[in-house]
N, C-alpha and C. Protein backbone atom coordinates (compact mmCIF):
# COMPACT_ATOMS: atom_id res chain seq x y z
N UNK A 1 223.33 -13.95 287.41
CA UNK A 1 224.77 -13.90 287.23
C UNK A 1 225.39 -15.14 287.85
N UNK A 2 226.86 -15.38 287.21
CA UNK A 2 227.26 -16.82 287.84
C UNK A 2 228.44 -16.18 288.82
N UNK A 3 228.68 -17.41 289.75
CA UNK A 3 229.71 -16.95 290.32
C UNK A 3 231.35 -17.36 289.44
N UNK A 4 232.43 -16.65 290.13
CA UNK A 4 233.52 -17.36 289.39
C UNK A 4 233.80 -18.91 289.14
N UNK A 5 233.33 -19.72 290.34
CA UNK A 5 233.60 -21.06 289.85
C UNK A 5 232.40 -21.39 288.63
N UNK A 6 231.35 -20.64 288.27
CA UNK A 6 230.47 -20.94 287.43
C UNK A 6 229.05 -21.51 287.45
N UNK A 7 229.24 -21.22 288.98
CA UNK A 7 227.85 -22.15 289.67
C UNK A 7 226.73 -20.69 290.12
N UNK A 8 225.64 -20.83 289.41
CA UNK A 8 224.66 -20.23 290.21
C UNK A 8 224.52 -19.32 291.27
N UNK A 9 224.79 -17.92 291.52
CA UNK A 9 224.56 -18.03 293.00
C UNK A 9 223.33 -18.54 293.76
N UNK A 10 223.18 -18.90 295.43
CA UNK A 10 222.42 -19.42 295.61
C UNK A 10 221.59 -18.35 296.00
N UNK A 11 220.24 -19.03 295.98
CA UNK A 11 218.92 -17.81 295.81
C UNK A 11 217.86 -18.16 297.47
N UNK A 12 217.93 -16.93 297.50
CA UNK A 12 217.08 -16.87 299.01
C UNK A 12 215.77 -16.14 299.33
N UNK A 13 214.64 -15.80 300.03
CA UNK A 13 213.97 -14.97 300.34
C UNK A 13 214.31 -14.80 301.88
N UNK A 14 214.48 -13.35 302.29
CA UNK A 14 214.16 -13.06 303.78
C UNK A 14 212.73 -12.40 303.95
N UNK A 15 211.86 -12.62 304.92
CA UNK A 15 210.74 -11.64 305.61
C UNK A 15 211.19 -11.08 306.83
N UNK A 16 210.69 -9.91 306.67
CA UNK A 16 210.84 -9.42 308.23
C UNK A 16 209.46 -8.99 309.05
N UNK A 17 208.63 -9.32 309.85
CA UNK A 17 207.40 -8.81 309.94
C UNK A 17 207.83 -7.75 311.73
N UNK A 18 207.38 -6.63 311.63
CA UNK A 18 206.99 -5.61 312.54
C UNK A 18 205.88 -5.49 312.83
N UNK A 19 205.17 -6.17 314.31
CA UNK A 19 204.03 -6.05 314.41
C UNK A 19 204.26 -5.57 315.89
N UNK A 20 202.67 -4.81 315.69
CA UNK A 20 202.84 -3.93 317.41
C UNK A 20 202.33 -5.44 318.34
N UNK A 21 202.61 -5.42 319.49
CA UNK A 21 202.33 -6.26 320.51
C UNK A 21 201.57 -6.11 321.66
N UNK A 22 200.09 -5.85 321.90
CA UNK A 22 199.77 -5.02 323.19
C UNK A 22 199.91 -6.20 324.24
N UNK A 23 200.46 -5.63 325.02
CA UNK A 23 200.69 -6.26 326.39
C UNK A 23 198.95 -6.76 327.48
N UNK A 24 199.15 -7.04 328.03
CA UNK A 24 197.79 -7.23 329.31
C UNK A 24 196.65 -6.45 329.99
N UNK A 25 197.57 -4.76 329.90
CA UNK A 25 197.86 -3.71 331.09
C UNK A 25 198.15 -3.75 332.53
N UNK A 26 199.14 -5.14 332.26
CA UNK A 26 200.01 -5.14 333.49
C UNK A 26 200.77 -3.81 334.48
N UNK A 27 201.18 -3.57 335.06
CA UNK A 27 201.67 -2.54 335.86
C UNK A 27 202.89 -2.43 335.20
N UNK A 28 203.46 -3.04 334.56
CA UNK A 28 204.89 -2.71 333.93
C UNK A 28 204.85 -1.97 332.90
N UNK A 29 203.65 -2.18 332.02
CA UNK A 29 203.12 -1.57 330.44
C UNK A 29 203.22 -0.07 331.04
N UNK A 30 203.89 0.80 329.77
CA UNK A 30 203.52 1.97 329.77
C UNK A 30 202.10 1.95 329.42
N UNK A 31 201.17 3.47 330.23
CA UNK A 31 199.82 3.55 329.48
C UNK A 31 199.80 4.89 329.34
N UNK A 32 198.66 4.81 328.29
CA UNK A 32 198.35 6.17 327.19
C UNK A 32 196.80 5.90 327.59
N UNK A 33 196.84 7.19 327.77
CA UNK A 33 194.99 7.16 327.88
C UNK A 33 194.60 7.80 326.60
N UNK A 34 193.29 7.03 326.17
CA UNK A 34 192.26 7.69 324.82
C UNK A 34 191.64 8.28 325.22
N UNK A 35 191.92 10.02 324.32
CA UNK A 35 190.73 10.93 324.98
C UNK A 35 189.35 10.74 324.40
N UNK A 36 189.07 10.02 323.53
CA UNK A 36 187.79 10.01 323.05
C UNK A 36 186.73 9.00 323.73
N UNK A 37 187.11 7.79 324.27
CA UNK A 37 186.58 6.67 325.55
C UNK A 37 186.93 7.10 326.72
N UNK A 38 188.36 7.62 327.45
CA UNK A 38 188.45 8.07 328.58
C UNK A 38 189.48 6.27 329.00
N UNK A 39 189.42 5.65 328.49
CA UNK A 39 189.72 4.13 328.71
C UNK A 39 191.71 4.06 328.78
N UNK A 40 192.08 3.30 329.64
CA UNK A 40 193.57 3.43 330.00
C UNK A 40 193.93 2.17 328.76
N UNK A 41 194.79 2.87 328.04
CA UNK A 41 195.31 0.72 327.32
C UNK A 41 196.92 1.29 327.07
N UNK A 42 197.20 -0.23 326.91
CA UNK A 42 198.48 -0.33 327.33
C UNK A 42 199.31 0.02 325.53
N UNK A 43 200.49 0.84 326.25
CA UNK A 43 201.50 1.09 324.88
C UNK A 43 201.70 0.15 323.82
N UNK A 44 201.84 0.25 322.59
CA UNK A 44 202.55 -0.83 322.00
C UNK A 44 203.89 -1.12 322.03
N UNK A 45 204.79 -2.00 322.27
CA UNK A 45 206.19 -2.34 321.36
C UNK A 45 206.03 -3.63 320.61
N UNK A 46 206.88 -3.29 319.74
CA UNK A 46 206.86 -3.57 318.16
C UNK A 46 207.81 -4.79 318.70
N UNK A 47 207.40 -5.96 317.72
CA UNK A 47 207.60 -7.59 318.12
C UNK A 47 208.55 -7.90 316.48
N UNK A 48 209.64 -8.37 316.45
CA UNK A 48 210.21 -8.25 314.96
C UNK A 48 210.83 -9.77 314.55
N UNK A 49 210.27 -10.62 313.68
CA UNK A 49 210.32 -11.37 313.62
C UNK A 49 210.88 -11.86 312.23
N UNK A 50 211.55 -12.51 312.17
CA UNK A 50 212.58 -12.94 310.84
C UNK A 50 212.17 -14.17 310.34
N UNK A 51 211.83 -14.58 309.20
CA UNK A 51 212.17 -15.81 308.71
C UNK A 51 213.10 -15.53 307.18
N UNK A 52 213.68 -16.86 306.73
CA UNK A 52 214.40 -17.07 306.00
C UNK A 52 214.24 -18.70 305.16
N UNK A 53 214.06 -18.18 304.07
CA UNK A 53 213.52 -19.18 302.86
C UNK A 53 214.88 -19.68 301.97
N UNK A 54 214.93 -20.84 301.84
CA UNK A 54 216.02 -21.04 300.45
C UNK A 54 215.64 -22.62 300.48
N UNK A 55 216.33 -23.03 299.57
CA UNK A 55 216.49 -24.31 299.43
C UNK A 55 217.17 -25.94 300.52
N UNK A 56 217.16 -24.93 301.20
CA UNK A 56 217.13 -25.88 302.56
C UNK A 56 215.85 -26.44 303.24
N UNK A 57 215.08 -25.21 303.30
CA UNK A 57 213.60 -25.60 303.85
C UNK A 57 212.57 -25.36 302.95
N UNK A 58 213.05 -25.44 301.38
CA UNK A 58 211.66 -25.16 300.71
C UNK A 58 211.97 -25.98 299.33
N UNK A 59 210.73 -26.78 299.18
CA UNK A 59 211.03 -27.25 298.02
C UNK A 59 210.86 -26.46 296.46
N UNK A 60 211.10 -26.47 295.74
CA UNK A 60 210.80 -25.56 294.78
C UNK A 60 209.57 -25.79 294.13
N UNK A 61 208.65 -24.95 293.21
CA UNK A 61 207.50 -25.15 293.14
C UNK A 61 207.33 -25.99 291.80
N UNK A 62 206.43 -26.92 291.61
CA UNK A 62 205.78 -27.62 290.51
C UNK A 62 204.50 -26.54 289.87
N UNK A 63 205.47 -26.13 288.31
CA UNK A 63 205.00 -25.33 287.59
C UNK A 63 203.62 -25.99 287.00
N UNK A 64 203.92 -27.01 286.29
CA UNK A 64 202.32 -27.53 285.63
C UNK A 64 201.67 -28.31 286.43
N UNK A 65 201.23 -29.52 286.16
CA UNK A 65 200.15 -30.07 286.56
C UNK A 65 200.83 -31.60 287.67
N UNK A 66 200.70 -31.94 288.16
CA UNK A 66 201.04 -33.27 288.89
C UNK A 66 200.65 -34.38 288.31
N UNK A 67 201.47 -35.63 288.09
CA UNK A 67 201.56 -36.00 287.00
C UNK A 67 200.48 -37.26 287.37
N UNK A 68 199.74 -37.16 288.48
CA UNK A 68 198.46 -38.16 287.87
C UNK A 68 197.19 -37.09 287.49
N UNK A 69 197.49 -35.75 287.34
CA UNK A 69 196.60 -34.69 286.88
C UNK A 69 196.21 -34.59 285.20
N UNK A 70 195.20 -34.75 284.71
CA UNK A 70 194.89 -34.76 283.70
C UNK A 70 194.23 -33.52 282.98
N UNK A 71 195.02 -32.55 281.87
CA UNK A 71 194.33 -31.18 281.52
C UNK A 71 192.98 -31.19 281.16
N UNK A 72 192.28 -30.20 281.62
CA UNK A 72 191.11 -29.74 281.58
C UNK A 72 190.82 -28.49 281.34
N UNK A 73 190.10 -28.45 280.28
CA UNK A 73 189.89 -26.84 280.10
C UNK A 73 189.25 -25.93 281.55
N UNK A 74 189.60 -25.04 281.35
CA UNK A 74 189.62 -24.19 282.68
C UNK A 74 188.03 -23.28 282.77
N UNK A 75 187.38 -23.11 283.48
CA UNK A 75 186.50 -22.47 283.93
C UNK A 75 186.26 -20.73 283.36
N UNK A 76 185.41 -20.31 282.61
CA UNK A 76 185.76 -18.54 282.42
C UNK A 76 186.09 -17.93 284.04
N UNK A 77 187.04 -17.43 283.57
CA UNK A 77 187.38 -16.59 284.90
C UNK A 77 189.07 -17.25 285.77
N UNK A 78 188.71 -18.85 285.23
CA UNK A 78 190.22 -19.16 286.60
C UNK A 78 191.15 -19.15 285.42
N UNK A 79 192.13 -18.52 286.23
CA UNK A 79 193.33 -17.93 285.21
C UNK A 79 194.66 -19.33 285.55
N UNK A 80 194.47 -20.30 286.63
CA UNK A 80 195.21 -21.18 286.65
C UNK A 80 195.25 -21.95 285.93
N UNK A 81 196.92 -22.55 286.12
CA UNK A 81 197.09 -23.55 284.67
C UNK A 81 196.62 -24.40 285.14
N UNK A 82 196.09 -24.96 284.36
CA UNK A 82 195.19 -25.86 283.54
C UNK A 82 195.84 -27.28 282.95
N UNK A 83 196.75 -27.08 281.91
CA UNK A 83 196.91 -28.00 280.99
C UNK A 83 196.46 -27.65 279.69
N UNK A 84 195.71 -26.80 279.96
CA UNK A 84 194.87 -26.98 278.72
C UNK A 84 194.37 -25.52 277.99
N UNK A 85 193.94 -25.76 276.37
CA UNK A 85 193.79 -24.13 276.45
C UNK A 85 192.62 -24.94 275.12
N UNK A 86 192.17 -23.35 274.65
CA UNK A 86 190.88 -23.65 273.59
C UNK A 86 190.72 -24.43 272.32
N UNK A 87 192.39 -24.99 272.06
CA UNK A 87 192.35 -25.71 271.18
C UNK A 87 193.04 -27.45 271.45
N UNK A 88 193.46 -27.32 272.42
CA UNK A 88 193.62 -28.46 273.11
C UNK A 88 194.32 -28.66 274.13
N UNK A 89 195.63 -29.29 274.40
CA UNK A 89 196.59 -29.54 275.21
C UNK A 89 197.79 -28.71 274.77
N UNK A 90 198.22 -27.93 276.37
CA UNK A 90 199.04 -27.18 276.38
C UNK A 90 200.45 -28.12 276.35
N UNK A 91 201.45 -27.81 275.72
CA UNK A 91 202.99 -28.66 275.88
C UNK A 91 203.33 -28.16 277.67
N UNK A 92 203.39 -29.24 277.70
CA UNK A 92 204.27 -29.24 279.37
C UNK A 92 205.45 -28.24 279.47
N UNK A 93 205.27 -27.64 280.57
CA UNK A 93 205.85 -26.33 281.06
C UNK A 93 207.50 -26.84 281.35
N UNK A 94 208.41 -25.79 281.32
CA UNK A 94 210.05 -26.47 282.00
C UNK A 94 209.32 -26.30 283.12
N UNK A 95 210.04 -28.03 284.40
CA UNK A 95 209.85 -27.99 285.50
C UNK A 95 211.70 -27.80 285.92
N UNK A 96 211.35 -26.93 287.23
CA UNK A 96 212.94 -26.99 288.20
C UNK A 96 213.39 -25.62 287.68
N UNK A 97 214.33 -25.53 288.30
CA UNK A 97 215.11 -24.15 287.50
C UNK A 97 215.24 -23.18 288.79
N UNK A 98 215.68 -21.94 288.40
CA UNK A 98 215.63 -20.91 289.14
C UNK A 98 214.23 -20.29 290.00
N UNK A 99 213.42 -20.05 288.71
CA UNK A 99 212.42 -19.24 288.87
C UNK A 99 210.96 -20.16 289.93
N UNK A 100 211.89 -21.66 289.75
CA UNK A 100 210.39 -22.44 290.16
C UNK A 100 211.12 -22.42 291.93
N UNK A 101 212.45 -22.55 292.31
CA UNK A 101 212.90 -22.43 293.39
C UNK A 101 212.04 -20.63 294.10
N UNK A 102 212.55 -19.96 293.43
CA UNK A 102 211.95 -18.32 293.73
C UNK A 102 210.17 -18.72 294.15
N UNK A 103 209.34 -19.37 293.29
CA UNK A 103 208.18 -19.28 293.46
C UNK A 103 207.65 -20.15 294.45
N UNK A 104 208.59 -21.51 294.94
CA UNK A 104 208.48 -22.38 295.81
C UNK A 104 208.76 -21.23 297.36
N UNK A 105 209.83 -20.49 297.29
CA UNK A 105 210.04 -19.58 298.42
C UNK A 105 208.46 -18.76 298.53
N UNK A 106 208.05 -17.94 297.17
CA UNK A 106 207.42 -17.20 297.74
C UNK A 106 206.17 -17.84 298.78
N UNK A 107 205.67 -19.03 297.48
CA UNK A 107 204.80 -19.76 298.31
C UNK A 107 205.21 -20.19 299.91
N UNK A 108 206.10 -20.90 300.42
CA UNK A 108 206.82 -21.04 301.28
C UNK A 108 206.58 -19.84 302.81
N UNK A 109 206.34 -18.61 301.89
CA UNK A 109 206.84 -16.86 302.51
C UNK A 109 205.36 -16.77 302.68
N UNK A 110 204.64 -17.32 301.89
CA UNK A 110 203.06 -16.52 301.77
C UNK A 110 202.42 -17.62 303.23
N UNK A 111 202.96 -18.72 303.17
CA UNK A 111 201.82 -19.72 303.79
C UNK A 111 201.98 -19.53 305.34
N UNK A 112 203.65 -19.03 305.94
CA UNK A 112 204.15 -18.61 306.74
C UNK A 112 203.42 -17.38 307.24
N UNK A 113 203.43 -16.27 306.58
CA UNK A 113 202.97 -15.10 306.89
C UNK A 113 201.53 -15.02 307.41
N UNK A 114 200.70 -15.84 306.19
CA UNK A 114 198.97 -16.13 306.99
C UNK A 114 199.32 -17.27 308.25
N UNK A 115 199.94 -18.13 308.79
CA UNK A 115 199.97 -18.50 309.64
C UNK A 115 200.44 -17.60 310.45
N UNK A 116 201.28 -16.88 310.66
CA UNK A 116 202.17 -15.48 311.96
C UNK A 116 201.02 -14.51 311.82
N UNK A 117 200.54 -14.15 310.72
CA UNK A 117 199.21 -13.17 310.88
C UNK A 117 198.00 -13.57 311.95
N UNK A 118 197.79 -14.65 311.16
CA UNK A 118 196.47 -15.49 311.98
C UNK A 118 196.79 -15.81 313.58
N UNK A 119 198.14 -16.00 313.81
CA UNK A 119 197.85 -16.13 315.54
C UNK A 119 198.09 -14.67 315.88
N UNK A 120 198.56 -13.65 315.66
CA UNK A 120 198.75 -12.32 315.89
C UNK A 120 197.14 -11.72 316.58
N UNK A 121 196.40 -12.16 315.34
CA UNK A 121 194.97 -11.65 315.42
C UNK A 121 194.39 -12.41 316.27
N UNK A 122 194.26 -13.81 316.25
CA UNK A 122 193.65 -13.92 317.37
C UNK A 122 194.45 -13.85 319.02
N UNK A 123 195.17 -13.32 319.01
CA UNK A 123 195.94 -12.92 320.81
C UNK A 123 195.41 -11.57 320.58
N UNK A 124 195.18 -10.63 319.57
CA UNK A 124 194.53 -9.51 319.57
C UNK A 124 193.25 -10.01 320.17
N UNK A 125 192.14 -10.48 319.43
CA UNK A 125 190.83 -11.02 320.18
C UNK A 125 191.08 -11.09 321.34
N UNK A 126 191.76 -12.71 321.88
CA UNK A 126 192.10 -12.92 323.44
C UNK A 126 192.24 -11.77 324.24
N UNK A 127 193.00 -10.90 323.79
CA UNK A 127 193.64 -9.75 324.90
C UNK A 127 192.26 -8.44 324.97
N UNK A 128 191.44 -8.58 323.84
CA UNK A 128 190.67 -7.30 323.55
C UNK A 128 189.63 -7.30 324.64
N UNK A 129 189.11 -6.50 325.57
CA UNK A 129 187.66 -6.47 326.42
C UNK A 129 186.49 -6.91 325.31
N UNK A 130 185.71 -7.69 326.31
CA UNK A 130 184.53 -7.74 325.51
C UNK A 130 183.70 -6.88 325.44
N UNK A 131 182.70 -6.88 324.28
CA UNK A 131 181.78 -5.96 323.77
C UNK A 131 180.37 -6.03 324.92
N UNK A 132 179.84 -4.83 325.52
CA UNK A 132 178.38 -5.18 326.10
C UNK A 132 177.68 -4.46 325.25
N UNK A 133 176.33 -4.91 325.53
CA UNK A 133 175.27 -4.43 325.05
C UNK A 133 174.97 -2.69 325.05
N UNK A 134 175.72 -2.55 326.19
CA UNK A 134 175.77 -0.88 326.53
C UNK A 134 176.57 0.01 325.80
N UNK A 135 177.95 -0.76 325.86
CA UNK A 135 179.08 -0.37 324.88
C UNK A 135 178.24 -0.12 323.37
N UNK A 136 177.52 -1.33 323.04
CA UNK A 136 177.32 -1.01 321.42
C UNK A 136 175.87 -0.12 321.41
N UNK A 137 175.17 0.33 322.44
CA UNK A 137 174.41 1.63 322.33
C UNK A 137 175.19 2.48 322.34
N UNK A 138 176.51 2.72 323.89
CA UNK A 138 176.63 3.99 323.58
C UNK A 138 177.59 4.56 321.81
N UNK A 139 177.85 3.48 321.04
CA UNK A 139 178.69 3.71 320.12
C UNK A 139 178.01 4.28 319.16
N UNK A 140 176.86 3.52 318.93
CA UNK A 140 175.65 3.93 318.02
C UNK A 140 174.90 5.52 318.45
N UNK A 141 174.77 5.73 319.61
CA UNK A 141 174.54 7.17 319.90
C UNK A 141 175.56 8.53 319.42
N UNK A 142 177.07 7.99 319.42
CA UNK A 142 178.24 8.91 319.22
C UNK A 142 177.94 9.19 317.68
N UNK A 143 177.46 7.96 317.07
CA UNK A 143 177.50 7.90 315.06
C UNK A 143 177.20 9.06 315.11
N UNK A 144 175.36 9.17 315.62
CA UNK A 144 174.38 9.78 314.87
C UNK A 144 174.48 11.34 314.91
């Protein structure tokens, strides 16, 4: 839809990610004991983190090929464009627009998210006790 002066409205993505946060088991952390280990660990609170995508910080995405890229028929199986299809050269895609801004965000949203994921997990590692040799008998004894 346009606005009244006739211009576009402008187009955005927000993320919001909610992730639990375990603390140290500092003395401040609430703790919950597991009845199944007997082991003290510390509460979670939830860490809430915002980003915001538009055309300020994202360029919009390049639909076909880059233009020292030359089409090549595609591999069975990769569904990416190509350039090219079984009877020859595909006509060049519209570049710019709405939809390539939207897909520049998502990309933008996606590359963000595996980066905030990926340090999440590893401060999970960092913070986690290590595994002994005893630990992974007695775990294997509980299976069987």
């Amino acid at each position: 839809a346009a606005s009244a002066d006739g211009n576009a409205p402008p187009f955005f993505l927000r993320v919001q990610y909610e992730v639990p946060d375990l603390t140290d088991g500092s003395d401040s952390a609430d703790q919950m004991i597991d009845d199944d280990n007997k082991q003290t660990q510390s509460q979670a609170t939830i860490i809430t983190t915002k980003q915001s995508f538009d055309a300020s910080n994202c360029p919009a995405a390049t639909i076909g090929l880059p233009p020292s890229v030359e089409p090549v028929k595609p591999d069975p199986g990769d569904y990416s464009y190509s350039g090219m299809h079984d009877h020859g050269p595909l006509p060049l895609p519209k570049e710019g627009g709405q939809f390539a801004q939207i897909i520049g965000f998502v990309n933008a949203a996606k590359k963000a998210s595996d980066k905030y994921l990926t340090e999440v997990i590893e401060k999970e590692k960092a913070l986690a006790p290590p595994v002994t040799a005893e630990a992974n008998q007695q775990h294997k004894r509980k299976r069987k």
